[in-house]
Protein backbone atom coordinates (compact mmCIF):
# COMPACT_ATOMS: atom_id res chain seq x y z
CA UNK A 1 -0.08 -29.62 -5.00
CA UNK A 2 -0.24 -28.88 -8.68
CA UNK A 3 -2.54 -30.37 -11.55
CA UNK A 4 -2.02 -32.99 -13.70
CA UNK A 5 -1.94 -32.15 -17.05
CA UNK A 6 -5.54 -34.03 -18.19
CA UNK A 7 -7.23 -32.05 -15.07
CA UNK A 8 -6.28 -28.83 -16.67
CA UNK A 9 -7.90 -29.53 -19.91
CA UNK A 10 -11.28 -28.60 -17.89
CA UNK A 11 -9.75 -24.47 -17.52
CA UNK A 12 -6.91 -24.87 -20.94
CA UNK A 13 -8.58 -24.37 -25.02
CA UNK A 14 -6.32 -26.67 -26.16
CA UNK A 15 -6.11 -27.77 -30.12
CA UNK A 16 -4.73 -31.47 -29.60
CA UNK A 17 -4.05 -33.83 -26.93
CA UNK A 18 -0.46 -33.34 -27.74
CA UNK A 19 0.02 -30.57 -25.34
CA UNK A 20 -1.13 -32.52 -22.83
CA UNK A 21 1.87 -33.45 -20.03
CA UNK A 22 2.22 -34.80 -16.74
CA UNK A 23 2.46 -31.43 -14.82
CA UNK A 24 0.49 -29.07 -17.13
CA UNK A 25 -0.55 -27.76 -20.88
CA UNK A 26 1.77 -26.71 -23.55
CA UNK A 27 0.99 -23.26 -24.53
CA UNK A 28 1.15 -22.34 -28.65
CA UNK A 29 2.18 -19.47 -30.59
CA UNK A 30 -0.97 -17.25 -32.12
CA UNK A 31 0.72 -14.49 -32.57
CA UNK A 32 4.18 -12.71 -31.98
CA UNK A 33 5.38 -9.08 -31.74
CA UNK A 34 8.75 -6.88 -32.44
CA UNK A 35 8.70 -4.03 -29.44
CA UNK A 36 8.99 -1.25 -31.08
CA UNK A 37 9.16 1.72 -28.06
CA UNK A 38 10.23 2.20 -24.67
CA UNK A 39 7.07 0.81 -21.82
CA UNK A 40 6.98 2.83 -18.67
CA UNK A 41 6.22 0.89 -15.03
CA UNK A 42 6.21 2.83 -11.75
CA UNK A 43 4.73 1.73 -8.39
CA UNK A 44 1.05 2.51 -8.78
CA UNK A 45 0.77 1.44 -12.44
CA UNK A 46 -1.02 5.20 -13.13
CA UNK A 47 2.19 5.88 -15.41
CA UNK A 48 2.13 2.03 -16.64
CA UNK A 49 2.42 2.17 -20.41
CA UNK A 50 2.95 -0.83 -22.01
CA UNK A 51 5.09 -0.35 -25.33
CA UNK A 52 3.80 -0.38 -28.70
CA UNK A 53 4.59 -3.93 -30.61
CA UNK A 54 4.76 -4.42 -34.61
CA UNK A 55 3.15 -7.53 -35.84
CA UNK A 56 5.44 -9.84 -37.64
CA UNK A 57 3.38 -11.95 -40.49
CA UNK A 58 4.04 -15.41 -41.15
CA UNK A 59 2.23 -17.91 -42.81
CA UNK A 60 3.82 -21.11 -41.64
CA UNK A 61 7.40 -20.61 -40.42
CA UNK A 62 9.02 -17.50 -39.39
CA UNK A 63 12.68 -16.74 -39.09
CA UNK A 64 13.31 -14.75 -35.63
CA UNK A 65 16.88 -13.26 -35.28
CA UNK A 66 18.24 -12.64 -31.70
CA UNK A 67 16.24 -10.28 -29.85
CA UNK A 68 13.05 -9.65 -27.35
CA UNK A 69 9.81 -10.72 -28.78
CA UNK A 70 6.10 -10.69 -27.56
CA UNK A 71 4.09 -13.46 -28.16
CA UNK A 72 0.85 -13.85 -27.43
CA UNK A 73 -0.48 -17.73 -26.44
CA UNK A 74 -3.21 -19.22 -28.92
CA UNK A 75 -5.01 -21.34 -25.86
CA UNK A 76 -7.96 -19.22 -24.24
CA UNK A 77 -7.09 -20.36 -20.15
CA UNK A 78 -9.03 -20.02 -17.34
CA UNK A 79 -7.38 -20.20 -14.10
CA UNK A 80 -9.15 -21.85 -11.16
CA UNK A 81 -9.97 -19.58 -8.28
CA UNK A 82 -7.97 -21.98 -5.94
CA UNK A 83 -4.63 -22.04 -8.37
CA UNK A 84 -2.00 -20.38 -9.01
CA UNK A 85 -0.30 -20.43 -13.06
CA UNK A 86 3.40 -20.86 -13.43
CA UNK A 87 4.47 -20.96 -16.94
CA UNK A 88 8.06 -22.05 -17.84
CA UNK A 89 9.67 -22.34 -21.33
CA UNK A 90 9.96 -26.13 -23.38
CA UNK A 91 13.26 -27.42 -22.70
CA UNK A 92 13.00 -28.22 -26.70
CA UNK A 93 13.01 -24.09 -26.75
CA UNK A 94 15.70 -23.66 -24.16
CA UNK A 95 18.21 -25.92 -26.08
CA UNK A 96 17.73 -23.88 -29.38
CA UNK A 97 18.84 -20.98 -27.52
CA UNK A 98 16.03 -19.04 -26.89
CA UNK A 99 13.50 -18.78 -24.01
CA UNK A 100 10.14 -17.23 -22.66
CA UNK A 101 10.05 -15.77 -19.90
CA UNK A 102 5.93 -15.40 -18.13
CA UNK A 103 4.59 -13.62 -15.17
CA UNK A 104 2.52 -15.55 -12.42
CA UNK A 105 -0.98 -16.31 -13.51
CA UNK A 106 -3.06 -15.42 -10.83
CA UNK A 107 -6.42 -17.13 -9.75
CA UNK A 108 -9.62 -16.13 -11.59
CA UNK A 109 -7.55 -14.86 -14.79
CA UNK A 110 -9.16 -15.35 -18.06
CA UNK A 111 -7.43 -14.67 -21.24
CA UNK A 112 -5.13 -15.69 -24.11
CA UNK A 113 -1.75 -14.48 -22.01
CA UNK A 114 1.05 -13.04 -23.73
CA UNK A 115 4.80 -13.77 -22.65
CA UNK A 116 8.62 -12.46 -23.55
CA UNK A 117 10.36 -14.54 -25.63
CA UNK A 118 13.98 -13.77 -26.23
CA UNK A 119 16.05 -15.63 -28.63
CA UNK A 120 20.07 -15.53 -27.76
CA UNK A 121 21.35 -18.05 -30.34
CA UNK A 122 23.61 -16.02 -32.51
CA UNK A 123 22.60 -17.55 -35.69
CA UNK A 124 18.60 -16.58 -34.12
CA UNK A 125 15.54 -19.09 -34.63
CA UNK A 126 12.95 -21.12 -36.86
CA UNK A 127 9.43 -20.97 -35.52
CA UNK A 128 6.72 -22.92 -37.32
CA UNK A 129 2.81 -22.14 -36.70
CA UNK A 130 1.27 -23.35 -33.58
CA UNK A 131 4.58 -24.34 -32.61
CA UNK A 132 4.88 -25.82 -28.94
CA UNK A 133 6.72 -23.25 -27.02
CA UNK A 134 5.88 -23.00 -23.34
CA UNK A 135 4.40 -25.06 -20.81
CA UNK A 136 1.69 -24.24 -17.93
CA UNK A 137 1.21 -25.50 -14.77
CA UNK A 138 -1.60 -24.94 -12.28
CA UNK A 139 -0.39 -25.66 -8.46
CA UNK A 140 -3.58 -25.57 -6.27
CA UNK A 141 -3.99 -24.22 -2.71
CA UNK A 142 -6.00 -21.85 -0.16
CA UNK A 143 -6.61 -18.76 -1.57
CA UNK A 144 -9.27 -16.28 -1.23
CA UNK A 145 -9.58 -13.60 -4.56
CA UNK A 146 -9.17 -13.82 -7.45
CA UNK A 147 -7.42 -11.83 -10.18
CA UNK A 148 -8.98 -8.02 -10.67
CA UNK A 149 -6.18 -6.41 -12.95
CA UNK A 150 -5.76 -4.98 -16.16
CA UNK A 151 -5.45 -7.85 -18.01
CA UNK A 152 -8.36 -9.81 -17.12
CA UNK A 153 -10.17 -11.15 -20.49
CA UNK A 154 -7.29 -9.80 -22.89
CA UNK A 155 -8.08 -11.28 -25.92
């Protein structure tokens, strides 16, 4: 079963009812990265090394060209200890040719998440502050613990 939309405004910061939809919360752009290095991943995560990222500046529009961006989300979200967090891109996002690509959010996380957004269109992207880029969805069940990684309160 997943939440509505409204019932995640209880665990989602959001800054208008506009991101409200049926199945979840549309996630915002706060801030957005070039990767600028090579990240290392093995098995055990002792190696893990996430890559360095160079902030890009923009006051309100920025021009991305095609490439692999990280972007961090401007919401503060909370997931419930009995969800799960799928995030998927805005088909408005997909049929620009770009997309995000996000991790599974799992229960008990707490943070301002960060996704990969990689634009393919040739001729590369417009993206305005705050703009609407990704949506959220909690889908509830049984579960038992809660998240313990890393990531937990990234800010």
């Amino acid at each position: 079963m997943f939440l509505r939309g409204e019932e995640m405004t209880k665990f989602v910061e959001i800054m208008d009812r506009l991101q409200i939809q049926p199945a979840g919360i549309d996630l915002t752009v706060r801030e957005i990265e070039r990767i600028v290095e090579p990240g290392e991943i093995d098995f055990t995560n002792k190696m893990r090394r996430i890559p360095k990222g160079e902030k890009i500046e923009f006051e309100e529009k920025v021009e991305l060209e095609p490439g692999a961006y990280r972007i961090r989300y401007r919401e503060l979200v909370e997931v419930p200890r009995d969800c799960i967090g799928i995030l998927l891109p805005r088909s408005s996002l997909l049929r620009m040719g770009a997309t995000i690509f996000g991790a599974l959010w799992d229960p008990g996380y707490r943070g301002r998440g960060q996704g990969l957004m990689l634009v393919f269109n040739p001729y590369g992207i417009i993206l305005h502050r705050n703009a609407r880029v990704a949506q959220l969805t909690f889908i509830k069940g049984k579960l038992t613990e809660g998240y313990k990684g890393t990531y937990q309160n990234e800010q």
